[in-house]
N, C-alpha and C. Protein backbone atom coordinates (compact mmCIF):
# COMPACT_ATOMS: atom_id res chain seq x y z
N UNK A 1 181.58 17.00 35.54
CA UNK A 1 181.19 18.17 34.76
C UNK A 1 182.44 18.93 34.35
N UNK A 2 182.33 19.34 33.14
CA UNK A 2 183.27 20.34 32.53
C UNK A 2 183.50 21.59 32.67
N UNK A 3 184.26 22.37 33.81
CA UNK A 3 184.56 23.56 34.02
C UNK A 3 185.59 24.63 33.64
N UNK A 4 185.91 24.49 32.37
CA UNK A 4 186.81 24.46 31.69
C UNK A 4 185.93 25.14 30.30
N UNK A 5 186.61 26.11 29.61
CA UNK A 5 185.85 26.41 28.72
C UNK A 5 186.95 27.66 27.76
N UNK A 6 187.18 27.59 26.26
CA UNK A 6 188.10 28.27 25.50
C UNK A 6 187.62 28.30 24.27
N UNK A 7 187.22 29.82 24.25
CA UNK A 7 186.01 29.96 23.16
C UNK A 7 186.84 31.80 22.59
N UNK A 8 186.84 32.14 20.83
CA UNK A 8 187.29 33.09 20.20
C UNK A 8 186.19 34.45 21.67
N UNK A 9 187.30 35.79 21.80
CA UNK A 9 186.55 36.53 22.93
C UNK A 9 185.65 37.17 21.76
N UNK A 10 184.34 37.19 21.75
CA UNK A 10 184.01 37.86 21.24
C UNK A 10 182.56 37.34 22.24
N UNK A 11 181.73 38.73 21.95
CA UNK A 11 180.64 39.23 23.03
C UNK A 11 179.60 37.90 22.85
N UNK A 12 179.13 36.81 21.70
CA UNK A 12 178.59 35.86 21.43
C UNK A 12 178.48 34.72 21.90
N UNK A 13 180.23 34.71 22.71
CA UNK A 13 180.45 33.44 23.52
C UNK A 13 180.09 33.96 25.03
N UNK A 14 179.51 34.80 25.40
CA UNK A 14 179.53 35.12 26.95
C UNK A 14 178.57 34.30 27.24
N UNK A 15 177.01 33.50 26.72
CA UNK A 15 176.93 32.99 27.74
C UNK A 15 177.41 32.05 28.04
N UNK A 16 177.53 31.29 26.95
CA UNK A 16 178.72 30.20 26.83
C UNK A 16 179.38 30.26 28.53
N UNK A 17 180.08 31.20 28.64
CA UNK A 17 181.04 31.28 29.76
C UNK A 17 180.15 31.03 31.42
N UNK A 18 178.95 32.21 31.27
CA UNK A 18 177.90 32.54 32.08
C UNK A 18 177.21 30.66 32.47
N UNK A 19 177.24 29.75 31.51
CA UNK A 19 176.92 28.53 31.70
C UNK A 19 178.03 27.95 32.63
N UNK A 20 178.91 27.80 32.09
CA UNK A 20 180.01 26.96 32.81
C UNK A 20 180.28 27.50 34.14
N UNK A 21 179.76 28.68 34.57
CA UNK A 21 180.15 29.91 36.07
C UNK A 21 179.07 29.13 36.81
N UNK A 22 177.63 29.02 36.37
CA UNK A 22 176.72 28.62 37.28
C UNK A 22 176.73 27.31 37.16
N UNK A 23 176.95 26.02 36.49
CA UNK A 23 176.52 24.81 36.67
C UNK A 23 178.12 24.46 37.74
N UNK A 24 179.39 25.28 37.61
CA UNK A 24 180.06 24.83 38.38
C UNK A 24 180.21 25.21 40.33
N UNK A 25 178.81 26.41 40.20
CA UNK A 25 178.49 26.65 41.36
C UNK A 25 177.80 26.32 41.91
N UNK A 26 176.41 25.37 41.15
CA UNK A 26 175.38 24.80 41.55
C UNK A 26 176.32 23.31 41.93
N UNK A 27 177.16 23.35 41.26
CA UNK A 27 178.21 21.64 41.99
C UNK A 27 178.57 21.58 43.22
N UNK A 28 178.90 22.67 43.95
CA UNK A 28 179.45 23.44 44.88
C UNK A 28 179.03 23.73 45.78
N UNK A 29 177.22 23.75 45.61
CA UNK A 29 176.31 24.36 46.83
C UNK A 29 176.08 25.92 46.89
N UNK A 30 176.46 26.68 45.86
CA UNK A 30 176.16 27.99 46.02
C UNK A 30 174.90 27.96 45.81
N UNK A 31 173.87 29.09 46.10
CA UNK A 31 172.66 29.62 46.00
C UNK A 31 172.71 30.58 45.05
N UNK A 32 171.15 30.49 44.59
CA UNK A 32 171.30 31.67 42.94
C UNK A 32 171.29 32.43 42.86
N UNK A 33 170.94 33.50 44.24
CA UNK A 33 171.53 34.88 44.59
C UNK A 33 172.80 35.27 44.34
N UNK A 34 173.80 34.25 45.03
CA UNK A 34 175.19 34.71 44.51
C UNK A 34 175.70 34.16 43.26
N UNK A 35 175.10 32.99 42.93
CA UNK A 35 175.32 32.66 41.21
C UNK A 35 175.33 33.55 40.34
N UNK A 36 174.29 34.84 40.63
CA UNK A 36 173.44 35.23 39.46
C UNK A 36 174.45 36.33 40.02
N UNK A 37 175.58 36.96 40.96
CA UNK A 37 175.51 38.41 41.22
C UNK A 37 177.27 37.90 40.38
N UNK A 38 178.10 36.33 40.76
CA UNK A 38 179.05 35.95 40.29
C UNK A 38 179.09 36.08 38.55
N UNK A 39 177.84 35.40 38.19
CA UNK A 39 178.02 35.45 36.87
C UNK A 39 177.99 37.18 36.04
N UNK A 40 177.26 38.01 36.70
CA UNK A 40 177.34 39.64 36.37
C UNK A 40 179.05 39.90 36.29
N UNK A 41 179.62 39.36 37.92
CA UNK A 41 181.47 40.13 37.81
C UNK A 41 182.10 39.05 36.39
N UNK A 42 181.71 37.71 36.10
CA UNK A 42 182.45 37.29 35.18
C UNK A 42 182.19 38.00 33.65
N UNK A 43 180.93 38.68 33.60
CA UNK A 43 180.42 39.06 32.48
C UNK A 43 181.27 40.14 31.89
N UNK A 44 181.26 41.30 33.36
CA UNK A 44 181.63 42.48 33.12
C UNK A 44 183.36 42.01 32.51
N UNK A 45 183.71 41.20 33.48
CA UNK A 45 185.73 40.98 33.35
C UNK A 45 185.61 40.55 31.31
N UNK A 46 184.23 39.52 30.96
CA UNK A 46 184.74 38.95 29.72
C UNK A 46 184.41 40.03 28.95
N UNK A 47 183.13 41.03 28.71
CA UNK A 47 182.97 42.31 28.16
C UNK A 47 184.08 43.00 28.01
N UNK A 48 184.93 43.21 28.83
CA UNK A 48 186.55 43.65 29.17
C UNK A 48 187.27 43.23 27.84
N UNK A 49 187.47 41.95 28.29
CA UNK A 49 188.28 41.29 27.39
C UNK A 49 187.70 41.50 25.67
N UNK A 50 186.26 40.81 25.65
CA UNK A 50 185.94 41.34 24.14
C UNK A 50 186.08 42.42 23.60
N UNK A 51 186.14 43.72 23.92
CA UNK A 51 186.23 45.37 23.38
C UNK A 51 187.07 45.36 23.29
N UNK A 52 188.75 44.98 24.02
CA UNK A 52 189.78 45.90 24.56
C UNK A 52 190.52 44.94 24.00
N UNK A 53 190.65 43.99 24.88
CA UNK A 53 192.08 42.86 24.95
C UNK A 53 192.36 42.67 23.04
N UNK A 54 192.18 42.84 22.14
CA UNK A 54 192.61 42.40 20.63
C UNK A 54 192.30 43.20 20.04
N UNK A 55 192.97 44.39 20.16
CA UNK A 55 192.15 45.68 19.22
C UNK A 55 192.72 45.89 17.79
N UNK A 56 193.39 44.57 17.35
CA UNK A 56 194.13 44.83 15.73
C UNK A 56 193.89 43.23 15.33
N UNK A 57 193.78 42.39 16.42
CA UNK A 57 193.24 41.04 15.79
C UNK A 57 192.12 40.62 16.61
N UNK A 58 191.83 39.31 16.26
CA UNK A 58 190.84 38.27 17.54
C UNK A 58 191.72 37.45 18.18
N UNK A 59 191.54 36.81 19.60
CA UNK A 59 192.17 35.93 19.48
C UNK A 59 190.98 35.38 20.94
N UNK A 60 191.33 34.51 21.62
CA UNK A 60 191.03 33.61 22.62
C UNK A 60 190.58 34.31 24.10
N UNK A 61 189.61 33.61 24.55
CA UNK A 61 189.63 33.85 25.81
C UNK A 61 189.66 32.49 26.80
N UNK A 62 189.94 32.10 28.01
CA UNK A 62 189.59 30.70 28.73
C UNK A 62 189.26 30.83 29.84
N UNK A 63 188.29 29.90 30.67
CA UNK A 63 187.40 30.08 31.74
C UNK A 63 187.65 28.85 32.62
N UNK A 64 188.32 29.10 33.58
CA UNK A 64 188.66 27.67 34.32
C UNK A 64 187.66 28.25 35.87
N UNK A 65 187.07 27.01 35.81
CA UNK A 65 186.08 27.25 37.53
C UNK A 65 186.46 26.49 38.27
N UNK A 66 186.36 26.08 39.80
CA UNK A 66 187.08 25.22 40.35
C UNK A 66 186.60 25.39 41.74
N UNK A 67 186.25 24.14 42.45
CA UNK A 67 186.93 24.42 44.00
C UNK A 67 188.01 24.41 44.64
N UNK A 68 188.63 25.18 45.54
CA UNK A 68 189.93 25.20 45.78
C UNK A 68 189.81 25.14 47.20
N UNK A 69 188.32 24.69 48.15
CA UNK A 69 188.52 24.77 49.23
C UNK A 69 186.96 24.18 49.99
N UNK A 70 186.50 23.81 50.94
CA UNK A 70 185.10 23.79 51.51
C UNK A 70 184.67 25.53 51.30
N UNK A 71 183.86 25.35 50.35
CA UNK A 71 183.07 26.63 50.26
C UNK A 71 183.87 27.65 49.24
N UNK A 72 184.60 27.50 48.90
CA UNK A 72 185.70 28.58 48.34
C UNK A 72 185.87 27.95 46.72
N UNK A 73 185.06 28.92 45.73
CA UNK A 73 185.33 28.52 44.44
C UNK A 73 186.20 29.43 44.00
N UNK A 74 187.23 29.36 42.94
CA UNK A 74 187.84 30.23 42.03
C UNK A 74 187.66 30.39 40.36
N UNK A 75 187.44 31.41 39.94
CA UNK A 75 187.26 31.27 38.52
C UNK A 75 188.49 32.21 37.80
N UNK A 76 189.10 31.24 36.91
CA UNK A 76 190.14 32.06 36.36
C UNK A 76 190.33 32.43 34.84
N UNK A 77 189.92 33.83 34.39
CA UNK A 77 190.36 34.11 33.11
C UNK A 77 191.52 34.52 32.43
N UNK A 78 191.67 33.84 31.95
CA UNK A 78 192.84 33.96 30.84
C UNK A 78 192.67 34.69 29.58
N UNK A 79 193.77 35.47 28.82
CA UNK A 79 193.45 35.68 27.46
C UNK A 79 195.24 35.88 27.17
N UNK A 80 195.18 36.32 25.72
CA UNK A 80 196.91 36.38 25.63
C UNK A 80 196.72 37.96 24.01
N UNK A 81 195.71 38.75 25.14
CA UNK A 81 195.55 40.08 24.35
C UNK A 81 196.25 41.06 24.97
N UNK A 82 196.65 42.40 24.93
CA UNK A 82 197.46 43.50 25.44
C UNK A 82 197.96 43.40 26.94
N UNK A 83 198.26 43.40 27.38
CA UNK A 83 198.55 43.67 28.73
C UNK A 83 197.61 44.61 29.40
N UNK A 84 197.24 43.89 30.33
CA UNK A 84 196.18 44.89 31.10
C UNK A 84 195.71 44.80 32.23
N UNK A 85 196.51 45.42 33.24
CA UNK A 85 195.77 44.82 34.84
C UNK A 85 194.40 45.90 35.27
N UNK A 86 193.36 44.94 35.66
CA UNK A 86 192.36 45.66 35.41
C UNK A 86 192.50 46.39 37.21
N UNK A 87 192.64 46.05 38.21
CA UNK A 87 193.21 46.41 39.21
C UNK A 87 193.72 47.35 39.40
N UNK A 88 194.89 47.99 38.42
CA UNK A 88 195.55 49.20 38.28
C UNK A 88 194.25 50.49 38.02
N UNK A 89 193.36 50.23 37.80
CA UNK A 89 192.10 51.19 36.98
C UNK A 89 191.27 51.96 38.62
N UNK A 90 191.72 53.49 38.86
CA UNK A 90 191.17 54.11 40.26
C UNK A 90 189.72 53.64 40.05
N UNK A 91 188.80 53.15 41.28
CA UNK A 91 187.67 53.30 41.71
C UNK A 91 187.11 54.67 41.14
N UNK A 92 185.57 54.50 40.42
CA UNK A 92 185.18 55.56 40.23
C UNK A 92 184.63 56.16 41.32
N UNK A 93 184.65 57.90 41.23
CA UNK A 93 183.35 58.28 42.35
C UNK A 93 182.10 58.43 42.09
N UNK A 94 181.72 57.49 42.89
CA UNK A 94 180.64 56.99 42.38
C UNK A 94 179.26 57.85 43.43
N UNK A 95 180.14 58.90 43.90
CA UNK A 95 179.15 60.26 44.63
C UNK A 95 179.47 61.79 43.96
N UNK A 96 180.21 61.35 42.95
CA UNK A 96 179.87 62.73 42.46
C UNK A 96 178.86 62.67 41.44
N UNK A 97 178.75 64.07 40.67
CA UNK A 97 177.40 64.08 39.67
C UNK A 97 177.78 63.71 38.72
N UNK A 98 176.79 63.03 37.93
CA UNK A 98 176.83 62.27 36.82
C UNK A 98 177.74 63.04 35.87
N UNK A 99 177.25 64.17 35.72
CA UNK A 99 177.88 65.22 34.72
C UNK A 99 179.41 65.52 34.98
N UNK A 100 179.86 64.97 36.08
CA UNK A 100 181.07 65.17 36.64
C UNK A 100 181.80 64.07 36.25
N UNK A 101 181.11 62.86 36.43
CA UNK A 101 181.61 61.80 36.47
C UNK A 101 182.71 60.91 35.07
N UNK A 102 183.78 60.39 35.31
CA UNK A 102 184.59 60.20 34.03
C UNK A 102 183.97 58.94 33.39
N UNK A 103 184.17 59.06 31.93
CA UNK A 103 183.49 57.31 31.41
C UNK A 103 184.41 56.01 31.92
N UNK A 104 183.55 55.00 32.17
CA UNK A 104 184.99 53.76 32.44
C UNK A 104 184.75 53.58 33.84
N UNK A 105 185.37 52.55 33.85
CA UNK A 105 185.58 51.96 35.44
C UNK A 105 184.29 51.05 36.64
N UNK A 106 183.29 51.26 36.02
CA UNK A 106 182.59 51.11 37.04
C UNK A 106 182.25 49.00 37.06
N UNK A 107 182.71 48.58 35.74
CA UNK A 107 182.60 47.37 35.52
C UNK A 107 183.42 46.69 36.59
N UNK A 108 184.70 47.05 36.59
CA UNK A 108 185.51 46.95 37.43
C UNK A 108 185.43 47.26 38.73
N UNK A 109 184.87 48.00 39.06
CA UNK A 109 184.32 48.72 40.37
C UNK A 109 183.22 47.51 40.89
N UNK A 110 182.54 47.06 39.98
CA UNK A 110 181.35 46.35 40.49
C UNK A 110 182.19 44.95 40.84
N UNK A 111 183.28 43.91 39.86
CA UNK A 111 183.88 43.30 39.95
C UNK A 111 184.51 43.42 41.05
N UNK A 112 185.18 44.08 41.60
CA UNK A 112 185.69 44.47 43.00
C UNK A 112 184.75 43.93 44.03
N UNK A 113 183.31 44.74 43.92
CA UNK A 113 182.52 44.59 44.78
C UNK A 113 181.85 43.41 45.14
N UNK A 114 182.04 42.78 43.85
CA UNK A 114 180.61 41.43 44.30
C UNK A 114 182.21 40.47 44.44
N UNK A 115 183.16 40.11 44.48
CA UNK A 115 183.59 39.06 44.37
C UNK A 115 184.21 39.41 45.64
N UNK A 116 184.87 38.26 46.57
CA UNK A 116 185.47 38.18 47.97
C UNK A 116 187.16 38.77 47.54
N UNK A 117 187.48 37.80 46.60
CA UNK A 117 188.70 38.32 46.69
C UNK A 117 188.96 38.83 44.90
N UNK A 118 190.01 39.85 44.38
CA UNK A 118 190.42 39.12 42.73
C UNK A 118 191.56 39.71 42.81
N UNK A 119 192.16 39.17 41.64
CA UNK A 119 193.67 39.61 41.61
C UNK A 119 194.37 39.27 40.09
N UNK A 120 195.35 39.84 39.74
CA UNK A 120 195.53 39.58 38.09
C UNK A 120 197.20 39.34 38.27
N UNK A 121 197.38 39.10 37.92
CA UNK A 121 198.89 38.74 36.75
C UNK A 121 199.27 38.49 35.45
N UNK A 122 200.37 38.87 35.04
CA UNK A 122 200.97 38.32 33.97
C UNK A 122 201.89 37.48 33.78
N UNK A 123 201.61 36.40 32.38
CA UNK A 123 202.02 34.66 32.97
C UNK A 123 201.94 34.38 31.89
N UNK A 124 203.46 34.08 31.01
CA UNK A 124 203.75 33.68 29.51
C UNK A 124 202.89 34.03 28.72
N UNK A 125 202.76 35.60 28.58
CA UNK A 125 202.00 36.29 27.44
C UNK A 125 200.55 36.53 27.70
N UNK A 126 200.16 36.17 28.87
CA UNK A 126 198.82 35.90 29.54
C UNK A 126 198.52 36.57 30.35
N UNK A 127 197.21 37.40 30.35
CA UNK A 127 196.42 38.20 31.53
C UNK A 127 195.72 37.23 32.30
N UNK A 128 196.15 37.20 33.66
CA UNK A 128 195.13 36.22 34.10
C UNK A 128 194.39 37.06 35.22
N UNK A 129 192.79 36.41 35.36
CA UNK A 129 191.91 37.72 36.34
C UNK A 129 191.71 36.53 37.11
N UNK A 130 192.12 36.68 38.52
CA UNK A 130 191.46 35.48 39.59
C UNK A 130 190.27 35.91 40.00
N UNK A 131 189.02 35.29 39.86
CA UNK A 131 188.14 36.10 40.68
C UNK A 131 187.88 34.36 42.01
N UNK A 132 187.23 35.30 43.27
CA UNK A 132 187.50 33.79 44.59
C UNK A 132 186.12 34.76 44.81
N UNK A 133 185.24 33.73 45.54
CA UNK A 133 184.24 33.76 46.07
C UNK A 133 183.63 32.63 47.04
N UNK A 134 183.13 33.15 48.28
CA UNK A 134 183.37 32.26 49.39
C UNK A 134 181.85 31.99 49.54
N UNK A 135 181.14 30.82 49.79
CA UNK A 135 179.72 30.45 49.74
C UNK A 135 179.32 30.98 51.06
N UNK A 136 178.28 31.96 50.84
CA UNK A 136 177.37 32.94 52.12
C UNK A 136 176.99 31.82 52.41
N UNK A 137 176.75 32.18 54.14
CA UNK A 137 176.80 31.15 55.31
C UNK A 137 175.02 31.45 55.34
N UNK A 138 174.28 30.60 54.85
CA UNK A 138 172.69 30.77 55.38
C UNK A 138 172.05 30.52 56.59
């Protein structure tokens, strides 16, 4: 199976992406509880990328899935739009009042939350978002 996937970022190709996240987790042995909570953090990271990452042109996004371990998948996005570590972005508070509350962040916030590990760099013109997720022990 093909886990591998490099499609123009624009909001049209997400499920596109959302396909290649779950058939390479159903390879893997994940369950569709965490399929379905994985494919939400990849959504929010590619939503990211479509609004933000090319704000004067279009250009690319790429979706590499993978096992890298017994139980341990990684999914890695790439794009080669602005520089942008999404990591750097404070946790919202997510206990104060709405009316208080600043716009932004919480995509990221949720990305944080559902995935085990993530982490970003920059790499010959390239944002890359690691997201790692470890298969719940049933």
């Amino acid at each position: 199976m093909n886990n591998y996937l490099k499609l123009p970022a624009h909001i049209n190709n997400i499920n596109n992406f959302r396909e290649i996240v779950k058939s390479c987790m159903r390879e893997n042995g994940f369950d569709e509880a965490q399929i379905i909570k994985v494919q939400m953090a990849v959504e929010e990271a590619l939503v990211n990328v479509c609004n933000y990452a090319y704000p004067d042109k279009t250009g690319d996004v790429e979706l590499k899935c993978y096992c890298v371990g017994e139980g341990c998948l990684k999914i890695e996005l790439r794009d080669w739009g602005i520089p942008f570590n999404p990591l750097s972005v404070r946790d919202p508070d997510i206990k104060a009042d709405l009316a208080d509350r600043k716009i932004g962040g919480l995509g990221i916030f949720l990305i944080k939350n559902i995935m085990d590990k993530v982490s970003y760099r920059r790499e010959k013109n390239a944002n890359v978002l690691e997201l790692i997720a470890y298969k719940k022990k049933t």
